[in-house]
PDB file of N, CA and C in Angstrom:
ATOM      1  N   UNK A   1     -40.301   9.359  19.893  1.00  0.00           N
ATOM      2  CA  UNK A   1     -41.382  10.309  19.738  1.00  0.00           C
ATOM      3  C   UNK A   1     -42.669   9.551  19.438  1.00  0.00           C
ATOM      4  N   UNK A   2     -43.558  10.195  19.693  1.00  0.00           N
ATOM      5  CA  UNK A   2     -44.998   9.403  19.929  1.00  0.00           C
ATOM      6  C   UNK A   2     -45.792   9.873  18.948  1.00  0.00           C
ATOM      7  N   UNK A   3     -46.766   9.145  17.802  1.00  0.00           N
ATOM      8  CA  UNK A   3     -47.846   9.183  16.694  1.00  0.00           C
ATOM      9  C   UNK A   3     -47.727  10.955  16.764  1.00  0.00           C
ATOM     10  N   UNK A   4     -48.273  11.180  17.980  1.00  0.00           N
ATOM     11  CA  UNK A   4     -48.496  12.675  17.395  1.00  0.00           C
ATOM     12  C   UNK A   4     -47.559  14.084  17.797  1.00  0.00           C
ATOM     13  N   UNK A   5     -47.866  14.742  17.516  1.00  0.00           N
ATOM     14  CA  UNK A   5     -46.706  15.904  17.273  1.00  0.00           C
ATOM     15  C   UNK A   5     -46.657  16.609  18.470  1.00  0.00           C
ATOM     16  N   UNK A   6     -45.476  16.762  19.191  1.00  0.00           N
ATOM     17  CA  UNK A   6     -45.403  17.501  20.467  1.00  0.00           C
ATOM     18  C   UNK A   6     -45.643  16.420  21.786  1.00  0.00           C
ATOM     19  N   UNK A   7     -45.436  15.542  21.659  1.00  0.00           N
ATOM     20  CA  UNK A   7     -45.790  14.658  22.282  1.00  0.00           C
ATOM     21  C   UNK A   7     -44.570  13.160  22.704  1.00  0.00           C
ATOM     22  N   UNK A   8     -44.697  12.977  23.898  1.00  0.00           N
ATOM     23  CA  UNK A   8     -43.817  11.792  24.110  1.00  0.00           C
ATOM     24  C   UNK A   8     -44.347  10.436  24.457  1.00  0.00           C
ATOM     25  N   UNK A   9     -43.574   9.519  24.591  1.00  0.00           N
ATOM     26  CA  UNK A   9     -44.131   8.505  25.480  1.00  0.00           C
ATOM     27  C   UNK A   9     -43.682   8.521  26.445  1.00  0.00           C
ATOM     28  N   UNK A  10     -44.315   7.975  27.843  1.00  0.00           N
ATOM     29  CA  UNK A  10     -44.315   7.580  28.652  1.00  0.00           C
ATOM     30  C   UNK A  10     -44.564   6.078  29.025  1.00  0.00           C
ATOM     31  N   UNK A  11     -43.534   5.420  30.339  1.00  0.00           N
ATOM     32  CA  UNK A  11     -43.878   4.195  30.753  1.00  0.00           C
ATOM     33  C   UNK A  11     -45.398   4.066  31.767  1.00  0.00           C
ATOM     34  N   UNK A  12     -46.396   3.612  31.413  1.00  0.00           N
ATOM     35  CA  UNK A  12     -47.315   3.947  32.663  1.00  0.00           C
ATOM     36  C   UNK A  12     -47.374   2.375  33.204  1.00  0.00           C
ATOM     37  N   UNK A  13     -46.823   2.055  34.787  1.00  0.00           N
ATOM     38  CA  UNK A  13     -47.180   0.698  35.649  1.00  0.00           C
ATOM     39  C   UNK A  13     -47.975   1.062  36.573  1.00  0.00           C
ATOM     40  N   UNK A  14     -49.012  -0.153  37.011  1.00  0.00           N
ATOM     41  CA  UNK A  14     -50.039  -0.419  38.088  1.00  0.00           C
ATOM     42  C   UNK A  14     -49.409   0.652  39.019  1.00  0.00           C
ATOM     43  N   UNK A  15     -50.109   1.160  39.955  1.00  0.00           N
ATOM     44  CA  UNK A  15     -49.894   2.375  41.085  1.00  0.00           C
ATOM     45  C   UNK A  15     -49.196   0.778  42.155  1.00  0.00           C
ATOM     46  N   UNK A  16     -48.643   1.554  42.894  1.00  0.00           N
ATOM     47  CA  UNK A  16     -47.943   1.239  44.095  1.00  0.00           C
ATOM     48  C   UNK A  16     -46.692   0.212  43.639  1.00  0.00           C
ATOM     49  N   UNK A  17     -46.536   0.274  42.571  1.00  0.00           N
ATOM     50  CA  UNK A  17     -45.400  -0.955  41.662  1.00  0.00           C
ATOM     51  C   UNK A  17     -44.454  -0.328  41.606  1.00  0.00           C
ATOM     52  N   UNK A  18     -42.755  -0.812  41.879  1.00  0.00           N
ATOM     53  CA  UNK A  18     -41.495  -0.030  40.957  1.00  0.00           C
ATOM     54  C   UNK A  18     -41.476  -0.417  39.708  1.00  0.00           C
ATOM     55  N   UNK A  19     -40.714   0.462  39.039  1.00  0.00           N
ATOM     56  CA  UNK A  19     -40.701   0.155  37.520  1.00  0.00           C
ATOM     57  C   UNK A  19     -40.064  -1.008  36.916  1.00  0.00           C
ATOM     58  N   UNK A  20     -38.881  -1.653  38.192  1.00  0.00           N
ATOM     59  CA  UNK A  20     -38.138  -2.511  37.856  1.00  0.00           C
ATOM     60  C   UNK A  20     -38.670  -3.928  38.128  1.00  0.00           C
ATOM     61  N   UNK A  21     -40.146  -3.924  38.907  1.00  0.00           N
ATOM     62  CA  UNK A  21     -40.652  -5.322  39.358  1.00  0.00           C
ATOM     63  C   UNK A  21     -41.993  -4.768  39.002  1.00  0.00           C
ATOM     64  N   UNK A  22     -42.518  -4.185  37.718  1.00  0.00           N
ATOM     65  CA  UNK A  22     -43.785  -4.332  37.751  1.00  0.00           C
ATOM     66  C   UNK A  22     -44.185  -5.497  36.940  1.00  0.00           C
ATOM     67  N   UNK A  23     -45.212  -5.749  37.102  1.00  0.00           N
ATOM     68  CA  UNK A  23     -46.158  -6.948  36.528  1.00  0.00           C
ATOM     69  C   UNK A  23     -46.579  -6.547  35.236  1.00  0.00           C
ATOM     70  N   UNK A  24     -46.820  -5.360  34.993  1.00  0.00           N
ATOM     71  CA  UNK A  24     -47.594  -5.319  33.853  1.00  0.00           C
ATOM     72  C   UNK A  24     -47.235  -3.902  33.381  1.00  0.00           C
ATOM     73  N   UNK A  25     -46.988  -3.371  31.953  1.00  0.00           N
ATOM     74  CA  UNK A  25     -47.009  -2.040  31.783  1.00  0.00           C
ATOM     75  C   UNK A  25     -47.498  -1.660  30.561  1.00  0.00           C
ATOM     76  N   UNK A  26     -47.530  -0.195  29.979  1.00  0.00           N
ATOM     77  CA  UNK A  26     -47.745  -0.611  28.503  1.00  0.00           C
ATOM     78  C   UNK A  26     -47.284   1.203  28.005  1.00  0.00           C
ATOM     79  N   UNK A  27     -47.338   1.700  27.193  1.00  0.00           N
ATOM     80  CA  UNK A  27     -46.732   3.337  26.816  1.00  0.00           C
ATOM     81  C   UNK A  27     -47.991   3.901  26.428  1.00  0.00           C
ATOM     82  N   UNK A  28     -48.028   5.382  26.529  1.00  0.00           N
ATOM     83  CA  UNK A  28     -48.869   5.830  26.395  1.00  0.00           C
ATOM     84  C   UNK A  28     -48.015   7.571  25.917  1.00  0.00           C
ATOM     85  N   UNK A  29     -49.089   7.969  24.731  1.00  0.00           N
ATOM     86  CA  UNK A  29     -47.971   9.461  24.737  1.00  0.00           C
ATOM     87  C   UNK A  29     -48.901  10.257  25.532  1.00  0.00           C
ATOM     88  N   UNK A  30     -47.809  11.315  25.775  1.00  0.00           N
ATOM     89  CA  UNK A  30     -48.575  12.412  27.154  1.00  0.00           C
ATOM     90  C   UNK A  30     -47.921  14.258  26.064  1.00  0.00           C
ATOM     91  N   UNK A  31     -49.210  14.317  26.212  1.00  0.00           N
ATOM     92  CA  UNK A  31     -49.499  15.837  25.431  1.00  0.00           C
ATOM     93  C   UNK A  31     -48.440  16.816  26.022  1.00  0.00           C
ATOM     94  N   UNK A  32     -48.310  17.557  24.988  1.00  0.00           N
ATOM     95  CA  UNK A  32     -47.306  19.151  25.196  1.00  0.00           C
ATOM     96  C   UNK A  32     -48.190  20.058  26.283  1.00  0.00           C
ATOM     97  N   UNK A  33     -49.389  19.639  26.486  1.00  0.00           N
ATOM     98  CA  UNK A  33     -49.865  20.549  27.525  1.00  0.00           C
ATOM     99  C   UNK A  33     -49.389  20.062  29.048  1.00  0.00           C
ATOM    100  N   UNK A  34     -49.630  18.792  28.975  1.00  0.00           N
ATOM    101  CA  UNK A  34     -49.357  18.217  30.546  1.00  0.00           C
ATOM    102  C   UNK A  34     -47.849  18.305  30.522  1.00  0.00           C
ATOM    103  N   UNK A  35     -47.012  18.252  29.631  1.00  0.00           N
ATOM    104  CA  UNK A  35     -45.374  18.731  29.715  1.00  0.00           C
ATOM    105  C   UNK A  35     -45.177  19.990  30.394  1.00  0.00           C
ATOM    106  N   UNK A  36     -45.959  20.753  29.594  1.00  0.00           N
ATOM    107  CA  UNK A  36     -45.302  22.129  30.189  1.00  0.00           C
ATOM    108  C   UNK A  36     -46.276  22.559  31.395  1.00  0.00           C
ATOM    109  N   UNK A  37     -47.302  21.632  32.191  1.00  0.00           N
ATOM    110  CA  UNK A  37     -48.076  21.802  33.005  1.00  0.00           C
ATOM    111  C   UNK A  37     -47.427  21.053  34.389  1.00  0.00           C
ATOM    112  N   UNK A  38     -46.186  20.259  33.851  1.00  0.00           N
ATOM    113  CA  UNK A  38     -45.616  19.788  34.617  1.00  0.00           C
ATOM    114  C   UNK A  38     -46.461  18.115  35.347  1.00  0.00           C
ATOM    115  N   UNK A  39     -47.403  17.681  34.961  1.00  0.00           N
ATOM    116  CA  UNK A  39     -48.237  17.023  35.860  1.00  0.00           C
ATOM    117  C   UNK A  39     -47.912  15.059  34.884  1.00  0.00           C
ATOM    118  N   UNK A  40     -48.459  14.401  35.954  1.00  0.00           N
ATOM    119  CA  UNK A  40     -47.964  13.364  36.189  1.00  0.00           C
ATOM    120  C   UNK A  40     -49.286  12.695  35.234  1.00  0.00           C
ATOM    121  N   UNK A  41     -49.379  11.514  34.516  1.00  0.00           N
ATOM    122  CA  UNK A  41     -50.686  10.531  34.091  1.00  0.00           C
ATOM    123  C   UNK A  41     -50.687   9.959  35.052  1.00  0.00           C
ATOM    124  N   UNK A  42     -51.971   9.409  34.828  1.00  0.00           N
ATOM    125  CA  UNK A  42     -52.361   8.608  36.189  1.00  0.00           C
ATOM    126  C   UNK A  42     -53.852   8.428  35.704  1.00  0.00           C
ATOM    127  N   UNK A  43     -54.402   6.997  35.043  1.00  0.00           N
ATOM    128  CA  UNK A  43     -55.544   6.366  34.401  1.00  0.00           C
ATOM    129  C   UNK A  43     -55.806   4.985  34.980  1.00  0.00           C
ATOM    130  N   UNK A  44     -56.528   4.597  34.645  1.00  0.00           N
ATOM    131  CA  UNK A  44     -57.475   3.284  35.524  1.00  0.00           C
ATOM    132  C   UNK A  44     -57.658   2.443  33.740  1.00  0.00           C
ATOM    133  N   UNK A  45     -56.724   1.674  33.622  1.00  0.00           N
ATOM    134  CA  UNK A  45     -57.217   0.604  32.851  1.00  0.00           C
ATOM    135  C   UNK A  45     -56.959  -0.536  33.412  1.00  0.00           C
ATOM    136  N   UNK A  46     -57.272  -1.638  32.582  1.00  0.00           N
ATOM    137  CA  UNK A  46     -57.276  -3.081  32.817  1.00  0.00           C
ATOM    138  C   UNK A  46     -56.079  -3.687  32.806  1.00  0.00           C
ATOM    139  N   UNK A  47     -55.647  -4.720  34.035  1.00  0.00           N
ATOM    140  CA  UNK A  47     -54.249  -5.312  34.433  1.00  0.00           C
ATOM    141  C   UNK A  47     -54.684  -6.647  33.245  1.00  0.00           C
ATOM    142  N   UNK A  48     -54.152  -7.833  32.757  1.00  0.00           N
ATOM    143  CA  UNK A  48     -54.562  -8.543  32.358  1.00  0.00           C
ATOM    144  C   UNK A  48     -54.093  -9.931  33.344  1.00  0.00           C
ATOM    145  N   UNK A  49     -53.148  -9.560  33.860  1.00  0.00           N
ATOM    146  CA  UNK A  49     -52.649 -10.631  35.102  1.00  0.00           C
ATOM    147  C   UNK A  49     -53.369 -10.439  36.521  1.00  0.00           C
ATOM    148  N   UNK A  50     -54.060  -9.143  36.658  1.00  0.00           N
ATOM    149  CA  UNK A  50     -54.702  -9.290  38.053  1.00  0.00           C
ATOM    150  C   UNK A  50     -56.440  -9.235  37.576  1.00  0.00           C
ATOM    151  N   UNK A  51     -56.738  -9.202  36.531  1.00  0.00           N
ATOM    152  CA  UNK A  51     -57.917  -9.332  35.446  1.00  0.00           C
ATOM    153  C   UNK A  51     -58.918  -8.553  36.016  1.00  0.00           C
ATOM    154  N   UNK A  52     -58.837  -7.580  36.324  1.00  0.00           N
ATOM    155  CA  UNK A  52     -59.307  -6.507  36.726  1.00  0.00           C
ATOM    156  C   UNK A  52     -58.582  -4.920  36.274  1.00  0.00           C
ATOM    157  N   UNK A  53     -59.986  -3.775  36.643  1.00  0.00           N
ATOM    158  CA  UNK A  53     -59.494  -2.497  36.425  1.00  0.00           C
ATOM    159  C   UNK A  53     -58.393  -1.547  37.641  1.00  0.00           C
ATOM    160  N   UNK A  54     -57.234  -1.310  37.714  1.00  0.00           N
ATOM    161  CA  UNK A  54     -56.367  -0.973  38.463  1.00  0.00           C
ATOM    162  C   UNK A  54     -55.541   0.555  37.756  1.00  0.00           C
ATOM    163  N   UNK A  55     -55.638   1.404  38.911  1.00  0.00           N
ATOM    164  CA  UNK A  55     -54.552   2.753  38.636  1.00  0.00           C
ATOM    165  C   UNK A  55     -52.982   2.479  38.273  1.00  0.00           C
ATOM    166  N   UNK A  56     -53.137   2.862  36.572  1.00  0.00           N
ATOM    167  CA  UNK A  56     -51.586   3.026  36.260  1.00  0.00           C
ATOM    168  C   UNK A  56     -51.413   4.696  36.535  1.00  0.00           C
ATOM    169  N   UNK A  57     -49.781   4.627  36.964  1.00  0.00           N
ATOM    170  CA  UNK A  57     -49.198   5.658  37.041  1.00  0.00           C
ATOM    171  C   UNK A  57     -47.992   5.924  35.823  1.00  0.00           C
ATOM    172  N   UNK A  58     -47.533   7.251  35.790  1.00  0.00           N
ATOM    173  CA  UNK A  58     -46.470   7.766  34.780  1.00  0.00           C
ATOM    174  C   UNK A  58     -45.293   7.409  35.470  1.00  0.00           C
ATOM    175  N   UNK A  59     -44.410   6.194  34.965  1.00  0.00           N
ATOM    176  CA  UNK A  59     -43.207   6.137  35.325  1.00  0.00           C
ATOM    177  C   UNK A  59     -41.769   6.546  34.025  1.00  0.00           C
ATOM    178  N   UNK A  60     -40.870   6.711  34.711  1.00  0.00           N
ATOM    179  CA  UNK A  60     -39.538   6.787  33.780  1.00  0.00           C
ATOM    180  C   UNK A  60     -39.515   5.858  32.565  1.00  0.00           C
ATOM    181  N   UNK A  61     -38.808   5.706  31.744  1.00  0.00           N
ATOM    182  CA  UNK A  61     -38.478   4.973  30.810  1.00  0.00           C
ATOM    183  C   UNK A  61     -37.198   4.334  30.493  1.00  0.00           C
ATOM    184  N   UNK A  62     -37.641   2.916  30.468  1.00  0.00           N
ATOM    185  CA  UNK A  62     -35.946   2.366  30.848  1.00  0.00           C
ATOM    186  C   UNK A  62     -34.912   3.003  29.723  1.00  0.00           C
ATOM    187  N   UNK A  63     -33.455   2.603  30.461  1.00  0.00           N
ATOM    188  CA  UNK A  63     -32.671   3.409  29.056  1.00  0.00           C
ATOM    189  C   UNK A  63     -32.592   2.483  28.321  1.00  0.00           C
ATOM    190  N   UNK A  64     -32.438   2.968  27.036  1.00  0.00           N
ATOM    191  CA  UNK A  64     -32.036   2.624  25.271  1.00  0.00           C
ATOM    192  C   UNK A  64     -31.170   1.525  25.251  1.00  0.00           C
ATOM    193  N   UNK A  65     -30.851   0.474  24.726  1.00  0.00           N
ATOM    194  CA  UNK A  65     -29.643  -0.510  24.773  1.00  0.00           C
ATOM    195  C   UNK A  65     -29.902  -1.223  23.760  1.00  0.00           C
ATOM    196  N   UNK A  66     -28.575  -0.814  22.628  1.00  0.00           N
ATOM    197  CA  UNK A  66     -28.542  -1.646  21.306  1.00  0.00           C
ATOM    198  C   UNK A  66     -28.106  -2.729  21.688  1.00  0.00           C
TER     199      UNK A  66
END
């Protein structure tokens, strides 16, 4: 569960990347509104390996493993 209430995290990687070979990623929580709005994130921050500003997208989250 994510800082704030009603809220999850999400994996967000560079657009056009799979989740299993991306370069770069980082979490982000995504509001109870866009949950029940059904809709995807999708923001423009900074890669630090392609050192430039690039579209992350909302991907899955790997599974849990103690």
């Amino acid at each position: 569960m994510a800082g704030r209430r009603g809220s999850v995290l999400v994996w967000m990687i560079p657009e056009g990347e799979k989740r299993s070979s991306a370069s770069f990623h980082f979490t982000h929580p995504k509001t109870k509104s866009k949950i029940r709005k059904n809709e995807k994130l999708r923001m423009r921050k900074y890669h630090p390996g392609k050192c430039e500003h690039v579209w992350f997208v909302e991907a899955k989250m790997p599974p849990h493993t103690k």
